[in-house]
N, C-alpha and C. Protein backbone atom coordinates (compact mmCIF):
# COMPACT_ATOMS: atom_id res chain seq x y z
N UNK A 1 16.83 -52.26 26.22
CA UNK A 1 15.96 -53.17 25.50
C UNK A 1 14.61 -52.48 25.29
N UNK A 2 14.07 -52.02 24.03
CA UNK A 2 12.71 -52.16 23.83
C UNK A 2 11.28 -52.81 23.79
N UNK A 3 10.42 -52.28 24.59
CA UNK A 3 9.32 -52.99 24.89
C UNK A 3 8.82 -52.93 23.51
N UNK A 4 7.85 -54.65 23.08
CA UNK A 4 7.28 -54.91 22.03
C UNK A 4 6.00 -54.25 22.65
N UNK A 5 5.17 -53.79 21.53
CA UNK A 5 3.93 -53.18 20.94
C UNK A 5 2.95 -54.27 20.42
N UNK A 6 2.06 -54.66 21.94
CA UNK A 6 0.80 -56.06 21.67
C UNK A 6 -0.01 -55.34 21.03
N UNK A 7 -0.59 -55.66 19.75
CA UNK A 7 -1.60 -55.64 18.96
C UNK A 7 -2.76 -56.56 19.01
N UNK A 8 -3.88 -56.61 18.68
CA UNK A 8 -5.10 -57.31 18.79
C UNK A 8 -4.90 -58.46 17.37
N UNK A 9 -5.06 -59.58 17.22
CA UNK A 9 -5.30 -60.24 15.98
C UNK A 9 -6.62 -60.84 15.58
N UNK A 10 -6.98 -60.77 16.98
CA UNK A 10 -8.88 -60.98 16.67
C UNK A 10 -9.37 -60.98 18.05
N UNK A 11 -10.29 -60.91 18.20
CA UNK A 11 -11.28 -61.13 19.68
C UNK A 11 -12.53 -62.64 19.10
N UNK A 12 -12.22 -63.03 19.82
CA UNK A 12 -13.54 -64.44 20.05
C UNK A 12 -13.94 -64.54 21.55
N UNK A 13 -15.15 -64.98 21.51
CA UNK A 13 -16.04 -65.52 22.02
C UNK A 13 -15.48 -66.52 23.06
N UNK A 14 -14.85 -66.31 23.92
CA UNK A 14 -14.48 -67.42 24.91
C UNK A 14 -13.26 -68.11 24.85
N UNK A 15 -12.45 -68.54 26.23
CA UNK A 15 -10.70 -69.00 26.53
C UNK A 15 -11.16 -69.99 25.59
N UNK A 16 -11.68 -71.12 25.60
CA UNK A 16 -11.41 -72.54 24.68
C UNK A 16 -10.91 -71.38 22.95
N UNK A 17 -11.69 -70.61 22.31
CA UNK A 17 -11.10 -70.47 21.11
C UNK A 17 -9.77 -69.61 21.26
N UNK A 18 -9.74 -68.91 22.22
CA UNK A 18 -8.85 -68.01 22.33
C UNK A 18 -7.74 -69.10 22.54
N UNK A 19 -7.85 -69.98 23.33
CA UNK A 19 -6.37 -70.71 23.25
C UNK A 19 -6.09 -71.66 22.47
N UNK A 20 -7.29 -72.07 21.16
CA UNK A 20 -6.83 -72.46 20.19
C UNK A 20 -6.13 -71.47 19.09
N UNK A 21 -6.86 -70.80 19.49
CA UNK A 21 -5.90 -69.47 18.05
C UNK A 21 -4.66 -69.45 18.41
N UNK A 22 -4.21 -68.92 19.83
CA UNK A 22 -2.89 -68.96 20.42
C UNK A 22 -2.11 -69.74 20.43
N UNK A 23 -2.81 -71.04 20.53
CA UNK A 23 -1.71 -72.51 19.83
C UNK A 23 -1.33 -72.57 18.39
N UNK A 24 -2.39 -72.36 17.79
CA UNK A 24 -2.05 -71.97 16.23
C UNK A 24 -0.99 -70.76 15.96
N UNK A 25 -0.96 -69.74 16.52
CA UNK A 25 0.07 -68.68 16.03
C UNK A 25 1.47 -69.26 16.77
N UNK A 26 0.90 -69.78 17.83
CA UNK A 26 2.06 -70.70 18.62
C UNK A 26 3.16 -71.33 17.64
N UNK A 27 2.06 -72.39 17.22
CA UNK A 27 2.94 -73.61 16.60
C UNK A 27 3.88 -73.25 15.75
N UNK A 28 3.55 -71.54 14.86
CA UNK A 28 3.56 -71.12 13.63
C UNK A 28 5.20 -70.06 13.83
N UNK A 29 4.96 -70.32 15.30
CA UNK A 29 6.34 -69.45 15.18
C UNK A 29 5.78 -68.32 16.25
N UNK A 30 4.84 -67.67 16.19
CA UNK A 30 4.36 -66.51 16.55
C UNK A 30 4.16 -66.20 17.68
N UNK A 31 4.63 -65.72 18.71
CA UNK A 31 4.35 -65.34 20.25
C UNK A 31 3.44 -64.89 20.32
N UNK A 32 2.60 -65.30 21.02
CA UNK A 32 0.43 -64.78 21.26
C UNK A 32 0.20 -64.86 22.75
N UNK A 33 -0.50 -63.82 23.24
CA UNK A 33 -1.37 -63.87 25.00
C UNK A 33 -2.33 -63.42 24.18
N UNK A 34 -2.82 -64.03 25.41
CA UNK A 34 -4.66 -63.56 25.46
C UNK A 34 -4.54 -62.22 26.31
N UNK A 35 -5.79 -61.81 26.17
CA UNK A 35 -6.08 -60.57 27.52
C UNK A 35 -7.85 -60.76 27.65
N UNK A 36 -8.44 -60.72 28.93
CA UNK A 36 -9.96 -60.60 28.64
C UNK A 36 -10.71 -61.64 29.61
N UNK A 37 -9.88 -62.82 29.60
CA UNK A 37 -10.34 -63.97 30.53
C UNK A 37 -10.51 -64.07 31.32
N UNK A 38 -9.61 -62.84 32.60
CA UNK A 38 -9.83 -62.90 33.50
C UNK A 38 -11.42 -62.02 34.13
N UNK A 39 -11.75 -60.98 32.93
CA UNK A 39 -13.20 -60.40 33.25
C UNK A 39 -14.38 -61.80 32.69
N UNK A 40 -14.04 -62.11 31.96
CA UNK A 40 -14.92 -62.74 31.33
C UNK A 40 -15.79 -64.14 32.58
N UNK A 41 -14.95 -64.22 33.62
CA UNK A 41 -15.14 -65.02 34.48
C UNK A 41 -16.07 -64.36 35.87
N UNK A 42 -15.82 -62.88 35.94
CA UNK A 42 -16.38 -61.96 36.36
C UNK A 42 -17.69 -61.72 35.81
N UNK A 43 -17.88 -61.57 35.01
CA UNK A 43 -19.23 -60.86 34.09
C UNK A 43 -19.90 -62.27 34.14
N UNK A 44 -19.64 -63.21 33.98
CA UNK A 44 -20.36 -64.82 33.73
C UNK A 44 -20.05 -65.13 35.09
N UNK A 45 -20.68 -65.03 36.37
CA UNK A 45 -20.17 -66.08 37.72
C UNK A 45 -20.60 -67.14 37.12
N UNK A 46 -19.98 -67.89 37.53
CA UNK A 46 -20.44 -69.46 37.83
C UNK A 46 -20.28 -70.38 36.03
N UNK A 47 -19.93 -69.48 35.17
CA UNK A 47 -19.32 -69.97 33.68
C UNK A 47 -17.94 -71.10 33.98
N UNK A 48 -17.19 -70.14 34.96
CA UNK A 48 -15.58 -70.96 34.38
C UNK A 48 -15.21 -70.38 33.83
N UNK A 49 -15.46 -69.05 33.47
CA UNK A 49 -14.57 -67.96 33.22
C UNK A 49 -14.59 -68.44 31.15
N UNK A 50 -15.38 -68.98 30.88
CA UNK A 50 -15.37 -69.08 29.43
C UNK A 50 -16.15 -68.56 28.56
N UNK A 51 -17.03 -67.72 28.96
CA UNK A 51 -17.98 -67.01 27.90
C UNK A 51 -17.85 -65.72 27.32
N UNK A 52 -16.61 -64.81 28.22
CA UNK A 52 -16.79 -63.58 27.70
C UNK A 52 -15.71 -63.31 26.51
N UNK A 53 -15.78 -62.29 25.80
CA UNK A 53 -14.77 -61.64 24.93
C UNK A 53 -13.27 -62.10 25.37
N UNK A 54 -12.87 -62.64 24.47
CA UNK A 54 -10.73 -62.35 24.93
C UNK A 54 -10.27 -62.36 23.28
N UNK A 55 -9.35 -61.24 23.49
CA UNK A 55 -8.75 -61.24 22.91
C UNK A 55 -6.94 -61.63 22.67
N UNK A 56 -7.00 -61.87 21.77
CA UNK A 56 -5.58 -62.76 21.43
C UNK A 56 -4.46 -61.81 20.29
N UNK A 57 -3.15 -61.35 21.21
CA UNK A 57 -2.83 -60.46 20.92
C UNK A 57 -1.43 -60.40 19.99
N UNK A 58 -0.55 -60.21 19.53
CA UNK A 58 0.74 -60.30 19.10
C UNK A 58 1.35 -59.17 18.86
N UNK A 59 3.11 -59.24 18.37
CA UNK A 59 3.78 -58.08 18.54
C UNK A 59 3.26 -57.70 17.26
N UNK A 60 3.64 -56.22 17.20
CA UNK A 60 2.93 -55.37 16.39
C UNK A 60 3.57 -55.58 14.94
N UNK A 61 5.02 -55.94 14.79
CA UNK A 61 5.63 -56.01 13.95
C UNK A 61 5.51 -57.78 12.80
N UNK A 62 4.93 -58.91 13.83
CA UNK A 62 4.06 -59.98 13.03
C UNK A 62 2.73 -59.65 12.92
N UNK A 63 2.17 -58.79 13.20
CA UNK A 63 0.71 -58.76 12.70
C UNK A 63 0.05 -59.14 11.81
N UNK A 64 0.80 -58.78 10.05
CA UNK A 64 0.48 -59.00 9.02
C UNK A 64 0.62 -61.40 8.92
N UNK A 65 1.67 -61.67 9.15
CA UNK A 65 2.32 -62.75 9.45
C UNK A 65 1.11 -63.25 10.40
N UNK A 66 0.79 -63.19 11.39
CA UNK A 66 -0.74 -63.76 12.64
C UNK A 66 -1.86 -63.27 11.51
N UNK A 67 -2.10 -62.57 10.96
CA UNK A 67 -3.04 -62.43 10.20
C UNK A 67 -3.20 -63.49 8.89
N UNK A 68 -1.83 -64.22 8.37
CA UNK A 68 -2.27 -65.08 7.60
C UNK A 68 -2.30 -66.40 7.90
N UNK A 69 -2.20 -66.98 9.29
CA UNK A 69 -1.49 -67.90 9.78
C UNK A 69 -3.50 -68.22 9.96
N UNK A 70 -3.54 -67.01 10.69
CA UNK A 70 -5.36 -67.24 10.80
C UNK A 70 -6.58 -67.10 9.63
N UNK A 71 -6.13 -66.72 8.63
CA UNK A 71 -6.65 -66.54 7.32
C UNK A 71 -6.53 -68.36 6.47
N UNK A 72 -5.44 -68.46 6.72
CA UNK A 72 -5.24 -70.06 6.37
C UNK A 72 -5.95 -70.99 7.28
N UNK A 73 -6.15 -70.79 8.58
CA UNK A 73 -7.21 -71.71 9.33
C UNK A 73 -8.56 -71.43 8.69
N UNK A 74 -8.70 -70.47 8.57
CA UNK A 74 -10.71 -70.39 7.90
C UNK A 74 -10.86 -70.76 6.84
N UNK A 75 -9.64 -71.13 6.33
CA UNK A 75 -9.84 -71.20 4.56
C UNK A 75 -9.90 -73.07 4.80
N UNK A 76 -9.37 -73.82 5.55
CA UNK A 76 -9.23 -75.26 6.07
C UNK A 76 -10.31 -75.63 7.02
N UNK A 77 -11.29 -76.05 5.97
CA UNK A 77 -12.06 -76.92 7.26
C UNK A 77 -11.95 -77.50 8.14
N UNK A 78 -10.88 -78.42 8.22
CA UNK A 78 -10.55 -79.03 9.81
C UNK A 78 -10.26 -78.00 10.60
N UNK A 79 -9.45 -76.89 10.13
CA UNK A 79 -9.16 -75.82 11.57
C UNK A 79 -10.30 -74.96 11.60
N UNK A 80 -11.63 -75.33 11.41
CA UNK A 80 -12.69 -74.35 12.50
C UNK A 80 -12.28 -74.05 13.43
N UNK A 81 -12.59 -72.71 14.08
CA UNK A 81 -12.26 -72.62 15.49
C UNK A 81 -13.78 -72.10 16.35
N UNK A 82 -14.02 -72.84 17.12
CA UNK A 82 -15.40 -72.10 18.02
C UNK A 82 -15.17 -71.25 18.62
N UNK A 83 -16.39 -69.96 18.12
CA UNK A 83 -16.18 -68.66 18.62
C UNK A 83 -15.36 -67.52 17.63
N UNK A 84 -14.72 -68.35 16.95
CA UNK A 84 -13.90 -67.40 15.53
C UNK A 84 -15.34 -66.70 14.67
């Protein structure tokens, strides 16, 4: 079995957007982790681990596919995302 190839699909500003994006590529079909959250809780004591950089990642081969899934949220005002 071959290991998939995680690619970056964006970095934001803190877990709350990061795990809205990830629900969004979610819903969409798209398998998404974060990476980042666990420093980000480090670098911010006493935050809750929500202020630093994470990024939200997918296989290398939907990239283009996570790239429009999130292109269609910015273009829709209701799906703002904080921190996007």
């Amino acid at each position: 079995m071959t290991e998939k190839q995680l690619v970056a699909v964006t970095m934001v500003m803190g877990t709350f957007a990061a795990d809205a994006i990830k629900g969004a590529l979610e819903a969409a079909g798209i398998p998404a982790v974060t990476r980042g959250e666990q420093h980000s809780s480090w670098l911010f004591a006493g935050s809750g681990g929500g202020l630093g950089l994470v990024q939200v990642l997918v296989e290398r081969e939907r990239l283009e596919e996570a790239r429009e899934v999130l292109a269609a949220l910015e273009d829709d005002d209701s799906g703002d995302l904080p921190g996007s």
